[in-house]
Protein backbone atom coordinates (compact mmCIF):
# COMPACT_ATOMS: atom_id res chain seq x y z
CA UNK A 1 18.13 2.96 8.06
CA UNK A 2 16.52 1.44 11.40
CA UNK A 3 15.49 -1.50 11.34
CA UNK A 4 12.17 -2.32 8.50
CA UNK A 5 8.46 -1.55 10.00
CA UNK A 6 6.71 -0.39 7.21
CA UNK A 7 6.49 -0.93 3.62
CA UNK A 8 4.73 0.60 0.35
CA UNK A 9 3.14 -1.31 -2.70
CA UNK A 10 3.25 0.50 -5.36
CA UNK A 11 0.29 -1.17 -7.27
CA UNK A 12 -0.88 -1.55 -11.05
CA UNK A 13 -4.70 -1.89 -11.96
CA UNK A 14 -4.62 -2.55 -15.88
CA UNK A 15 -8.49 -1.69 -15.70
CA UNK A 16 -11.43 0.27 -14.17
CA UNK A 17 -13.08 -2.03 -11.71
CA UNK A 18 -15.66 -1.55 -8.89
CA UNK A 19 -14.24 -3.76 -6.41
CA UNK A 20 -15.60 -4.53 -2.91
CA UNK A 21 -13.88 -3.27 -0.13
CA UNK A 22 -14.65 -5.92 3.21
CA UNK A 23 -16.85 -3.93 5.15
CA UNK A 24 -16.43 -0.63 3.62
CA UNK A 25 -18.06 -1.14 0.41
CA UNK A 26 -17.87 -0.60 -3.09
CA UNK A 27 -15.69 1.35 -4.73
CA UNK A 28 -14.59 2.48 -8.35
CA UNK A 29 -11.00 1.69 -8.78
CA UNK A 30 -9.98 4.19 -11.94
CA UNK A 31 -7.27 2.39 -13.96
CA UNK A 32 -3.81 3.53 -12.78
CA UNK A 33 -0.74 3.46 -10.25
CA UNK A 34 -1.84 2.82 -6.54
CA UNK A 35 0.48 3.09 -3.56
CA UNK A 36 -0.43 1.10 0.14
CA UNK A 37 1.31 1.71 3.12
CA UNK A 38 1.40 -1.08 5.70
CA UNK A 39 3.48 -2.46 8.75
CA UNK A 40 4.29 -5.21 10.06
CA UNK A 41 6.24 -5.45 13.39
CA UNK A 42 7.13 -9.29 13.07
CA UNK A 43 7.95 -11.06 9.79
CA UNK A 44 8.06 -8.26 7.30
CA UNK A 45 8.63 -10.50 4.98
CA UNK A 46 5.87 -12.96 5.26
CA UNK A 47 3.76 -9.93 5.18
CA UNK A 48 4.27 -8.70 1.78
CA UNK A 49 5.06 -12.52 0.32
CA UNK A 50 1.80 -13.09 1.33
CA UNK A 51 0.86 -10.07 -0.76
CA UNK A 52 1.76 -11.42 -3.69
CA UNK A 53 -0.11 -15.17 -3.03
CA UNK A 54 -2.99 -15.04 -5.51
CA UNK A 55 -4.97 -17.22 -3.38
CA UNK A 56 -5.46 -16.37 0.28
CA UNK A 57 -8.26 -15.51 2.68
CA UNK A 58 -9.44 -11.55 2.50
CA UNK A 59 -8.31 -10.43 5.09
CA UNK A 60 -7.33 -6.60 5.00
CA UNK A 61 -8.59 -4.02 3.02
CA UNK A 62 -5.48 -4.11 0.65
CA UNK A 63 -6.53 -8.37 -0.18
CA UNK A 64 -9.71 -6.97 -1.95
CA UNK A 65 -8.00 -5.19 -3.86
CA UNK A 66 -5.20 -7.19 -5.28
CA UNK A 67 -7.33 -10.04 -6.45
CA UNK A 68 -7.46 -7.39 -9.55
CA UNK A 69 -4.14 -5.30 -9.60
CA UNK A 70 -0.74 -6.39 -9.27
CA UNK A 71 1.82 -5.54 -7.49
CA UNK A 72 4.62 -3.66 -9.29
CA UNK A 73 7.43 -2.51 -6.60
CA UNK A 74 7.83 -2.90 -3.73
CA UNK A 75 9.77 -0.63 -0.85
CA UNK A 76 10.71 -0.80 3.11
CA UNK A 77 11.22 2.05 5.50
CA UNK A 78 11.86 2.51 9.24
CA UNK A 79 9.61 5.31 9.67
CA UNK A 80 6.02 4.25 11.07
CA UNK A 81 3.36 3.64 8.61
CA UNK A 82 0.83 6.38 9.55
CA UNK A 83 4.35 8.95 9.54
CA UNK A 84 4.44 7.66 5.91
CA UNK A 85 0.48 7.77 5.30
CA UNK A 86 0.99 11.57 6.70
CA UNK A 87 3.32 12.73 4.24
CA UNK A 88 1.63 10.34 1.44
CA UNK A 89 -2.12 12.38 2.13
CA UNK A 90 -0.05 15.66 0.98
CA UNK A 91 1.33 14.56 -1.71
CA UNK A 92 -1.17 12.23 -3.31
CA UNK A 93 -4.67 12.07 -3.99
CA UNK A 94 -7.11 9.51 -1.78
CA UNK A 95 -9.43 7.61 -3.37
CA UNK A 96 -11.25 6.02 -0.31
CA UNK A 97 -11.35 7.46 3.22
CA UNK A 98 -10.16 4.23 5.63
CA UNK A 99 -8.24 2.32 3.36
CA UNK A 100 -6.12 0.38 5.11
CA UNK A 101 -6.52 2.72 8.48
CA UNK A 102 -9.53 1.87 9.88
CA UNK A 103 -7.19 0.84 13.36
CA UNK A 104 -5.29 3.93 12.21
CA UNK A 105 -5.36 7.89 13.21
CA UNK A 106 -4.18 8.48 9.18
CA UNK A 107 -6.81 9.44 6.54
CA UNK A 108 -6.26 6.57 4.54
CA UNK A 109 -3.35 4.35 2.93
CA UNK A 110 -3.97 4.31 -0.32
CA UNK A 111 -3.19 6.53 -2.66
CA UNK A 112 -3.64 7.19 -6.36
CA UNK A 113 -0.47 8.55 -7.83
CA UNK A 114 0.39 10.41 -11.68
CA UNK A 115 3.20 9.51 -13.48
CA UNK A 116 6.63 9.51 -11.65
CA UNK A 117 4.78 11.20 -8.83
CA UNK A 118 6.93 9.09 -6.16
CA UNK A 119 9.86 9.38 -7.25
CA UNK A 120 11.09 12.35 -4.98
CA UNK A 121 9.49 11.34 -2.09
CA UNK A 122 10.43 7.63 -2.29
CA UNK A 123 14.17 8.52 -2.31
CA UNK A 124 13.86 10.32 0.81
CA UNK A 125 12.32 8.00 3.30
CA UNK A 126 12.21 4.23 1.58
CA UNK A 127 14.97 1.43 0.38
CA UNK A 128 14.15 -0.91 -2.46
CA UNK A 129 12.39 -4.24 -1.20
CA UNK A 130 14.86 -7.24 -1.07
CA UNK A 131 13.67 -11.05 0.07
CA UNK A 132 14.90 -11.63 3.56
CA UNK A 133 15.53 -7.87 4.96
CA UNK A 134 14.11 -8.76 8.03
C-alpha cells in the first residue's frame, strides 16, 4: 500500500437524533452504521485521534456528528478520499448531500451502510487502522 492519505470511520449512532450540521443544517440521523471518508496529508494520526477526543472545537462537518455516535473501526488507504467517496456513492446510500465535501468535487462522505455492507469493498482498497502508521 502507498503511503496513508485517507481514512474511513465506520460510525455507530445507538439512536435517532436530529443533529446540527455547522452551516448546513439540520438533519435526521436514522439509528444505524455510518461510514466518513476523510484525508489528511500531514499527521494522519492526529487526525483521527482527534476524532475520538470527546471534547474539541466543531470544526468539520464529521465533529457535529460524533458528539452523538461513536466511532467503531477505523481504516487507512492510499487511494485519495474523493476516489474512495466515488466508489462509496455507488455502493451506499447518502444521507446528506455535502457531508464532509463541501471543498470536495464528491457528492458527499458519508454514507449510511446495511449490515456487512462493507465488507467486500473494504478488503479491496483499505488496511485496518493501527496507532502510529504514519
Amino acid at each position: 500500500m502507498s503511503e496513508p492519505i485517507s481514512y474511513i470511520l465506520k460510525i455507530y449512532l445507538a439512536r435517532a437524533k436530529t443533529i446540527k450540521i455547522g452551516a448546513l443544517g439540520k438533519f435526521k440521523f436514522p439509528r444505524g452504521n455510518y461510514i466518513y471518508v476523510g484525508s489528511a496529508r500531514k499527521n494522519l494520526t492526529q487526525r483521527i485521534e482527534r476524532h475520538y477526543r470527546r471534547k474539541k472545537k466543531l470544526f468539520w462537518h464529521i465533529d457535529y456528528l460524533l458528539q452523538y455516535a461513536r466511532i467503531k473501526k477505523v481504516w487507512v488507504s492510499g487511494i485519495p478520499e474523493e476516489r474512495i467517496a466515488r466508489i462509496f456513492a455507488r455502493k451506499f446510500k447518502i444521507l446528506i448531500p455535502g457531508f464532509g465535501s463541501s471543498d470536495k468535487k464528491t457528492r458527499s462522505h458519508l454514507f449510511i451502510l446495511k449490515k456487512n455492507q462493507l465488507s467486500t469493498i473494504a478488503s479491496l482498497i483499505l488496511t485496518p487502522y493501527k496507532k502510529g502508521i504514519e
